[in-house]
N, C-alpha and C. Protein backbone atom coordinates (compact mmCIF):
# COMPACT_ATOMS: atom_id res chain seq x y z
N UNK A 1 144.36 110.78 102.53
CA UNK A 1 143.69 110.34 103.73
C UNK A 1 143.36 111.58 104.57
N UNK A 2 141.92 111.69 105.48
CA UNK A 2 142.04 112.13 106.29
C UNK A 2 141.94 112.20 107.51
N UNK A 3 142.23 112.64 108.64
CA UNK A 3 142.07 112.77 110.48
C UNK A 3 140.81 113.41 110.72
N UNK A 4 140.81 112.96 111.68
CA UNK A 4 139.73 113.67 112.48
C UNK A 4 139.93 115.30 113.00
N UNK A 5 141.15 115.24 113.30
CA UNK A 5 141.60 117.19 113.24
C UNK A 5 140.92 117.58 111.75
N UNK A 6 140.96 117.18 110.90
CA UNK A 6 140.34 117.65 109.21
C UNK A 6 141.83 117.73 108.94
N UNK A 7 142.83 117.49 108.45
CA UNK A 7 143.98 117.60 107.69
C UNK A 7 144.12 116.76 106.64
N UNK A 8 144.60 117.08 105.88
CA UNK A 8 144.95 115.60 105.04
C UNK A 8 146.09 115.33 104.92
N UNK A 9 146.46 114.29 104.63
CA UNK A 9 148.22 113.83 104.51
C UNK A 9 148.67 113.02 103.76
N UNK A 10 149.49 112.15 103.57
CA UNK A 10 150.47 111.23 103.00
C UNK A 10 151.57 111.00 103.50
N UNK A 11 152.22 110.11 102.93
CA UNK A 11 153.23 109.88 103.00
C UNK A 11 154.24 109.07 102.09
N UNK A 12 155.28 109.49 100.79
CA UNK A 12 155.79 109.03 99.93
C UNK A 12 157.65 108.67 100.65
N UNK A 13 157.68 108.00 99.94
CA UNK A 13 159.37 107.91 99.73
C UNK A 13 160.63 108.29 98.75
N UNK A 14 161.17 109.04 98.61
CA UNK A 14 161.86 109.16 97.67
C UNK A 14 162.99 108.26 97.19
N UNK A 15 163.53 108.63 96.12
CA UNK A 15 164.48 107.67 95.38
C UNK A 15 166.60 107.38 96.20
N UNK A 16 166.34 108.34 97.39
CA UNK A 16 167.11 108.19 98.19
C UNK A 16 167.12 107.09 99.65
N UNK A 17 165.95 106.61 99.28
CA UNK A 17 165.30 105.96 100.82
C UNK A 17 164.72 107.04 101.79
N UNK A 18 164.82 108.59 101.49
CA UNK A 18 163.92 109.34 102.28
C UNK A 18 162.56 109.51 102.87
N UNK A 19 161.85 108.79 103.48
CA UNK A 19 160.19 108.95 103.72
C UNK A 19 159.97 110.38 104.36
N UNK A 20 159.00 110.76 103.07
CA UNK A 20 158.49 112.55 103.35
C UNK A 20 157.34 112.21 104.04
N UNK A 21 156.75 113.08 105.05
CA UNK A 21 155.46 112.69 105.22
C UNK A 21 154.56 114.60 104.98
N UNK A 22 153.63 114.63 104.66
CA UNK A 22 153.10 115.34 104.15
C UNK A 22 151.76 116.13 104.44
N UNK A 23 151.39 117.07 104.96
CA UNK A 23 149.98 117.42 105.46
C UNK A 23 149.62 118.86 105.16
N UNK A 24 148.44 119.12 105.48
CA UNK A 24 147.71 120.24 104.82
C UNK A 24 146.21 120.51 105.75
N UNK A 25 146.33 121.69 106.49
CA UNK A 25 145.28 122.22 106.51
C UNK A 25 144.04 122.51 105.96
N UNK A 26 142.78 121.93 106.18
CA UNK A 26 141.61 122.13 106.06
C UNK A 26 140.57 122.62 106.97
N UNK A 27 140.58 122.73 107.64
CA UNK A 27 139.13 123.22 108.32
C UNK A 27 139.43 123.05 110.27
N UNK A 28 138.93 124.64 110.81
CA UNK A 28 138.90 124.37 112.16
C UNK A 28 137.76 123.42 112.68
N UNK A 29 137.87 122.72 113.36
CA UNK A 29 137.12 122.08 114.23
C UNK A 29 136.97 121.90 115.51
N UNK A 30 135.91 122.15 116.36
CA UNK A 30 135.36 122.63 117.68
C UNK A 30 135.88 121.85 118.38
N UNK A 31 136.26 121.73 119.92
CA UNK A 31 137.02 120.15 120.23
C UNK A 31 135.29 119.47 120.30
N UNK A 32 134.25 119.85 120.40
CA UNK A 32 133.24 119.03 120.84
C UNK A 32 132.86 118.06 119.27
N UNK A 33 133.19 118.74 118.22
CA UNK A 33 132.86 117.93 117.15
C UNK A 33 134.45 117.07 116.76
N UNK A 34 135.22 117.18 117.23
CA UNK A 34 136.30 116.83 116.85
C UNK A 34 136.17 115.40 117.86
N UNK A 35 135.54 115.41 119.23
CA UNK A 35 135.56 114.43 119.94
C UNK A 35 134.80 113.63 119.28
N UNK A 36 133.75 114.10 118.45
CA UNK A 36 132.58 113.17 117.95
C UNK A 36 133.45 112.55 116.96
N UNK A 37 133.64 113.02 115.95
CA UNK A 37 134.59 112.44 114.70
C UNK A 37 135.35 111.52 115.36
N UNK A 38 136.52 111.57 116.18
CA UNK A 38 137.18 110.37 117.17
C UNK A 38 136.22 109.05 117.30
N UNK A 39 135.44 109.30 118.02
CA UNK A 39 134.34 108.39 118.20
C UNK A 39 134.32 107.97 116.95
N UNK A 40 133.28 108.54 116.20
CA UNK A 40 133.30 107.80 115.05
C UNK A 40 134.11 107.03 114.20
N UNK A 41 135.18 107.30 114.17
CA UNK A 41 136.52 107.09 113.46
C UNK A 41 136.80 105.63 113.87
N UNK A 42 136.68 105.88 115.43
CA UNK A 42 137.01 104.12 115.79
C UNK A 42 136.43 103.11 116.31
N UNK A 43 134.86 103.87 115.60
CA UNK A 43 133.82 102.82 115.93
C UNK A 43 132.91 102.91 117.02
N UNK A 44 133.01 103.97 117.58
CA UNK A 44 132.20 103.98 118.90
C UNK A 44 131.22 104.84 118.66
């Protein structure tokens, strides 16, 4: 999956009941395009 920051993530569980959650850097983004993506993201 990804955010609107550009990251991507997950989130698995292990065989202990541990939930890892998981993310990764991709790409800077301007706050002015980052506001747009928001928008978009939730429909507006």
């Amino acid at each position: 999956m990804m955010d609107f920051y550009q990251r991507a993530f997950g989130a698995e569980e292990d065989p202990f009941g541990h939930r890892w959650t998981l993310s990764t850097y991709v790409e800077d983004v301007p706050p002015d395009m980052m506001n747009a993506r928001m928008k978009e993201m939730l429909g507006g």
